[in-house]
N, C-alpha and C. Protein backbone atom coordinates (compact mmCIF):
# COMPACT_ATOMS: atom_id res chain seq x y z
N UNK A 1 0.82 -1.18 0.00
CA UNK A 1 0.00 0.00 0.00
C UNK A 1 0.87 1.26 0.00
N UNK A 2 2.03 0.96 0.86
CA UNK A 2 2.94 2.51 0.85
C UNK A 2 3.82 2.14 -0.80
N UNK A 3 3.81 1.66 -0.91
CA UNK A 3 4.18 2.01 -2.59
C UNK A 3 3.68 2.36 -3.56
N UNK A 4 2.26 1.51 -3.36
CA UNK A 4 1.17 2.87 -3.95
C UNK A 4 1.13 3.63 -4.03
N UNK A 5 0.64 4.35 -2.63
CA UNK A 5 0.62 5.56 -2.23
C UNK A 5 2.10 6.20 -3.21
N UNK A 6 3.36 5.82 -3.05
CA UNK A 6 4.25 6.44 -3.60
C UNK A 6 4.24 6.77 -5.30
N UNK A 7 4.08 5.34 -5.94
CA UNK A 7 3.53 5.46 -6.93
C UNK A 7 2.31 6.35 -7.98
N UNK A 8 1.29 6.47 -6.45
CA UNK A 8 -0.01 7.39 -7.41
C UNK A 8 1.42 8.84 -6.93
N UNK A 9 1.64 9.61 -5.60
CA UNK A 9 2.37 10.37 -5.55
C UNK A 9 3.36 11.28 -6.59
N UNK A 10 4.31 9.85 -7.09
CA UNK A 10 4.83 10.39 -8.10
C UNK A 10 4.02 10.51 -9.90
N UNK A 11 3.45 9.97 -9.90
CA UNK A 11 2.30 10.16 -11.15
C UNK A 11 1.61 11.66 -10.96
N UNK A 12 1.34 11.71 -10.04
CA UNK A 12 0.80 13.46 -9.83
C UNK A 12 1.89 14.37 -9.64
N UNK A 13 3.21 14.40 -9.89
CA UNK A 13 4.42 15.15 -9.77
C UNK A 13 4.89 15.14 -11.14
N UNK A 14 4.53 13.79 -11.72
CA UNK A 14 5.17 13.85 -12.76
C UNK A 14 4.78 14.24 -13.59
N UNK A 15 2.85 14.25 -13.48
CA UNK A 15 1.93 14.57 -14.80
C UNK A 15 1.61 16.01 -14.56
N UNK A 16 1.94 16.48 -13.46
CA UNK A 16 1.50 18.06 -13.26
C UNK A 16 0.05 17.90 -13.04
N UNK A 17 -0.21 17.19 -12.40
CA UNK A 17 -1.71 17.36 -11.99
C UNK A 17 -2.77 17.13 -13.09
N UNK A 18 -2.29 16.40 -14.28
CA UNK A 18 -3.31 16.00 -15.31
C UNK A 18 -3.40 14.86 -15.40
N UNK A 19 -4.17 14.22 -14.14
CA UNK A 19 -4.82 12.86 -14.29
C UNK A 19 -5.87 13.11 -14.07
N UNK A 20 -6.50 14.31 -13.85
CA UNK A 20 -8.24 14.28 -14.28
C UNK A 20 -8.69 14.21 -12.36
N UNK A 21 -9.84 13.19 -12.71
CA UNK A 21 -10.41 12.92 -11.09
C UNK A 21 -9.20 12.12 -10.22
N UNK A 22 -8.39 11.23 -10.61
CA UNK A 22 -7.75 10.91 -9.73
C UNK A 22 -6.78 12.17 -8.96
N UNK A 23 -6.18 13.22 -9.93
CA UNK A 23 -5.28 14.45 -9.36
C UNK A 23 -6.45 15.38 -8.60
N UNK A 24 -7.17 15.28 -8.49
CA UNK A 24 -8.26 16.12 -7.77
C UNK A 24 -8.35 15.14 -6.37
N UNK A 25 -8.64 13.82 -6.20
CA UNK A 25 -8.30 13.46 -5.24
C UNK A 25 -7.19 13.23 -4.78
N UNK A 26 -6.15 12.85 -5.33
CA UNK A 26 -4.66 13.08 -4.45
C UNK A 26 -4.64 14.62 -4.11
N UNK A 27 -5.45 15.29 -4.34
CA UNK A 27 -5.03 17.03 -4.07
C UNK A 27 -5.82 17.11 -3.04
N UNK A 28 -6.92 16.18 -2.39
CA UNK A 28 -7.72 16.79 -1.52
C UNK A 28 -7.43 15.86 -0.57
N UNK A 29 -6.47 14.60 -0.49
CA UNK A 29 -5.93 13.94 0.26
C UNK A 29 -4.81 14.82 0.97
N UNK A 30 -4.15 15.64 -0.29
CA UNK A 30 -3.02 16.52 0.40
C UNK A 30 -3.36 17.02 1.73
N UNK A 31 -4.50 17.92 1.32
CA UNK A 31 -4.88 19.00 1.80
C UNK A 31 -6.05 18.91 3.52
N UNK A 32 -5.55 17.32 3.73
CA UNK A 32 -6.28 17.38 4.56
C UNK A 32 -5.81 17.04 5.90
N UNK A 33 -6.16 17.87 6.74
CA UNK A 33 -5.66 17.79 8.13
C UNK A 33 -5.41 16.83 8.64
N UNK A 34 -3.90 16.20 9.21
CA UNK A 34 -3.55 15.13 9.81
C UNK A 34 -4.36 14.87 11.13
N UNK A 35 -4.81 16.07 11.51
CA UNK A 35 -5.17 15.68 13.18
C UNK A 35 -6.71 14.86 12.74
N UNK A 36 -7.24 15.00 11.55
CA UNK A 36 -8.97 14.69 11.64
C UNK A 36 -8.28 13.42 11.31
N UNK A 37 -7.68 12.94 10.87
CA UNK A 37 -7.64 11.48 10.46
C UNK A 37 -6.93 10.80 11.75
N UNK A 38 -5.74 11.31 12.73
CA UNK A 38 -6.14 11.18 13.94
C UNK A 38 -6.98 10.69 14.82
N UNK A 39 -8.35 11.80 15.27
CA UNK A 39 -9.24 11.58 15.57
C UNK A 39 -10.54 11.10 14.78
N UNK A 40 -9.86 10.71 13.43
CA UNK A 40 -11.06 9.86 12.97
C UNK A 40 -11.10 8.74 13.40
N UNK A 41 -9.87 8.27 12.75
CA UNK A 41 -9.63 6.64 12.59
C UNK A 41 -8.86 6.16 14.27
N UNK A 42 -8.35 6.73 15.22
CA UNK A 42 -7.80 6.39 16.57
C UNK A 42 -8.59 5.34 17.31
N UNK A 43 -9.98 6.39 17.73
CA UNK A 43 -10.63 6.08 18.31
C UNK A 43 -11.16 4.80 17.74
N UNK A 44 -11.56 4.50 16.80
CA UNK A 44 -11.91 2.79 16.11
C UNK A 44 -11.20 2.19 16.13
N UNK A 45 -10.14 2.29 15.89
CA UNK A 45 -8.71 1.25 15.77
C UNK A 45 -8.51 0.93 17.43
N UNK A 46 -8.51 1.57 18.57
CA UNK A 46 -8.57 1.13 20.03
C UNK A 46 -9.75 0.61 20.24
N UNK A 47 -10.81 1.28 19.99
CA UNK A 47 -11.64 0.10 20.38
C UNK A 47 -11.84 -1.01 19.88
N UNK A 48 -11.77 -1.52 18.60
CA UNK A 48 -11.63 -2.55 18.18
C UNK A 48 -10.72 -3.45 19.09
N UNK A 49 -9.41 -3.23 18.89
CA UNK A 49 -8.35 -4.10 19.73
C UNK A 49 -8.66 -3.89 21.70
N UNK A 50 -9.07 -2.93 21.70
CA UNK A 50 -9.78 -3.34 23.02
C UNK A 50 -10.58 -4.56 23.26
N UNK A 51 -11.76 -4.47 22.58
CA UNK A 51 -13.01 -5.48 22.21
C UNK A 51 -12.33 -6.76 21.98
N UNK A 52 -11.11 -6.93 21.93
CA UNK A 52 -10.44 -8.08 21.49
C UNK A 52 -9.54 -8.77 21.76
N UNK A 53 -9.01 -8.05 23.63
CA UNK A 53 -7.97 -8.34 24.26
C UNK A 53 -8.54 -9.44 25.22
N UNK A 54 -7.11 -9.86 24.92
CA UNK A 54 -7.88 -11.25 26.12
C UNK A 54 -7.36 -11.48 27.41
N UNK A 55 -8.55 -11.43 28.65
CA UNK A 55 -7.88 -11.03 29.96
C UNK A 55 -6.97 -11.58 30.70
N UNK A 56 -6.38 -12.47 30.04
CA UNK A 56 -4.95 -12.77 30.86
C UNK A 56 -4.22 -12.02 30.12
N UNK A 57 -3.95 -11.74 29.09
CA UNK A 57 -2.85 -10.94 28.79
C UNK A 57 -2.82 -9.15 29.50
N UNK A 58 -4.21 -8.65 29.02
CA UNK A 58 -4.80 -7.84 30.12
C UNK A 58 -4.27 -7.61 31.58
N UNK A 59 -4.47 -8.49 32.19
CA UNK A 59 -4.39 -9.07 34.09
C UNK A 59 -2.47 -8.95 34.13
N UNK A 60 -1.91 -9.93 32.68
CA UNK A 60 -0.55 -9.82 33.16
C UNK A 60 0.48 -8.53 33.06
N UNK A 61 -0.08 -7.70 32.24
CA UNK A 61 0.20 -6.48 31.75
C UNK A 61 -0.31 -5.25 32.01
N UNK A 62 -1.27 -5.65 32.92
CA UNK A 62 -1.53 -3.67 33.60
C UNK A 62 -1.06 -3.23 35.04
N UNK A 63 0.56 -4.44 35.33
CA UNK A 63 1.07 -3.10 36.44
C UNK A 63 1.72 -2.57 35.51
N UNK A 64 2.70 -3.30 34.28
CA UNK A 64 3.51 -2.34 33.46
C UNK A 64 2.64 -1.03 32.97
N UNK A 65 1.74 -1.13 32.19
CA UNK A 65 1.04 -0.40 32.00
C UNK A 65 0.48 0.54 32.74
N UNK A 66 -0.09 0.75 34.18
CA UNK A 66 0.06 1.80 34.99
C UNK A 66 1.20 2.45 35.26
N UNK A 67 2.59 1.87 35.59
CA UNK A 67 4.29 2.35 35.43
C UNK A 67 4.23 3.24 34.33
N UNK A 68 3.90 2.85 33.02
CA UNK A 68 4.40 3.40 31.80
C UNK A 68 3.52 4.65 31.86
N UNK A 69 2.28 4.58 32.11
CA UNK A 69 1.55 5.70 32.08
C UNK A 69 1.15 6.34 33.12
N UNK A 70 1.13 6.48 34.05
CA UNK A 70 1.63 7.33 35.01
C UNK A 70 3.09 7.69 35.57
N UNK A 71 3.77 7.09 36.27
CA UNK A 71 5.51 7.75 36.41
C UNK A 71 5.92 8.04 35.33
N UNK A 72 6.18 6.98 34.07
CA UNK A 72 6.76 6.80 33.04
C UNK A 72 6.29 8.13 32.47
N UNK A 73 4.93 8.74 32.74
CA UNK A 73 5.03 10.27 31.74
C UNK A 73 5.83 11.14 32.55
N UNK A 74 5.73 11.09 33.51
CA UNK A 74 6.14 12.32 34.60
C UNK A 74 7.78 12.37 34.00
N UNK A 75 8.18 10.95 33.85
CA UNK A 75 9.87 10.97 33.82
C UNK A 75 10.26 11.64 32.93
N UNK A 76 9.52 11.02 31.38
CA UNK A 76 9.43 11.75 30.12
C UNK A 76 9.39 13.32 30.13
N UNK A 77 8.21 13.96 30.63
CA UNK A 77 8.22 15.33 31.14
C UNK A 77 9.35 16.01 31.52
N UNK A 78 9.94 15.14 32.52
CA UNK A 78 10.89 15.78 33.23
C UNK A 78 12.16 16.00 32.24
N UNK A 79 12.62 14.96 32.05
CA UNK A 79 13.86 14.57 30.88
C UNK A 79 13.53 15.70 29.55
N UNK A 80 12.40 15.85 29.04
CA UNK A 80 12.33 16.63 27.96
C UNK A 80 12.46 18.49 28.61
N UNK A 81 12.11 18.50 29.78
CA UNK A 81 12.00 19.62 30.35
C UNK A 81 13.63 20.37 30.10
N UNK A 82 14.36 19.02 30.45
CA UNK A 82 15.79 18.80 31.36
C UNK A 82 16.46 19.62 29.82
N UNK A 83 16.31 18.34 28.98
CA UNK A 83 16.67 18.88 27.31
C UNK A 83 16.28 19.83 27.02
């Protein structure tokens, strides 16, 4: 798929934007805000794999997981502060 993507990419660089409807949509793909696709697609993609975890792995993995996300930000914070 990322070669695709590279492929249609360079076809619209190379043709100057004269592929008709397809250069109209690679132009409005450009042009569109990273954060909405973000918060488009995030939120489905976690819940899905939420909906799909299975509770021992769950049970064995959420003291790391409280560590990582609570101290573990603070440390991060700090260290980037530090830098």
């Amino acid at each position: 798929l990322l070669i695709v993507g590279w492929g249609m990419g360079f076809l619209e660089v190379e043709t100057s934007g004269s592929l008709g409807t397809l250069s109209e949509s690679i132009s409005l793909w450009i042009a569109i805000d990273p954060h909405l696709l973000l918060y488009a697609f995030l939120p489905v993609l976690l819940f899905g794999d939420a909906m799909s975890i299975v509770w021992h792995d769950f049970h064995r993995t959420a003291a790391q997981c409280i560590v990582l996300a609570g101290p573990g930000v603070l440390i991060g914070t700090a260290l980037m502060y530090v830098v």
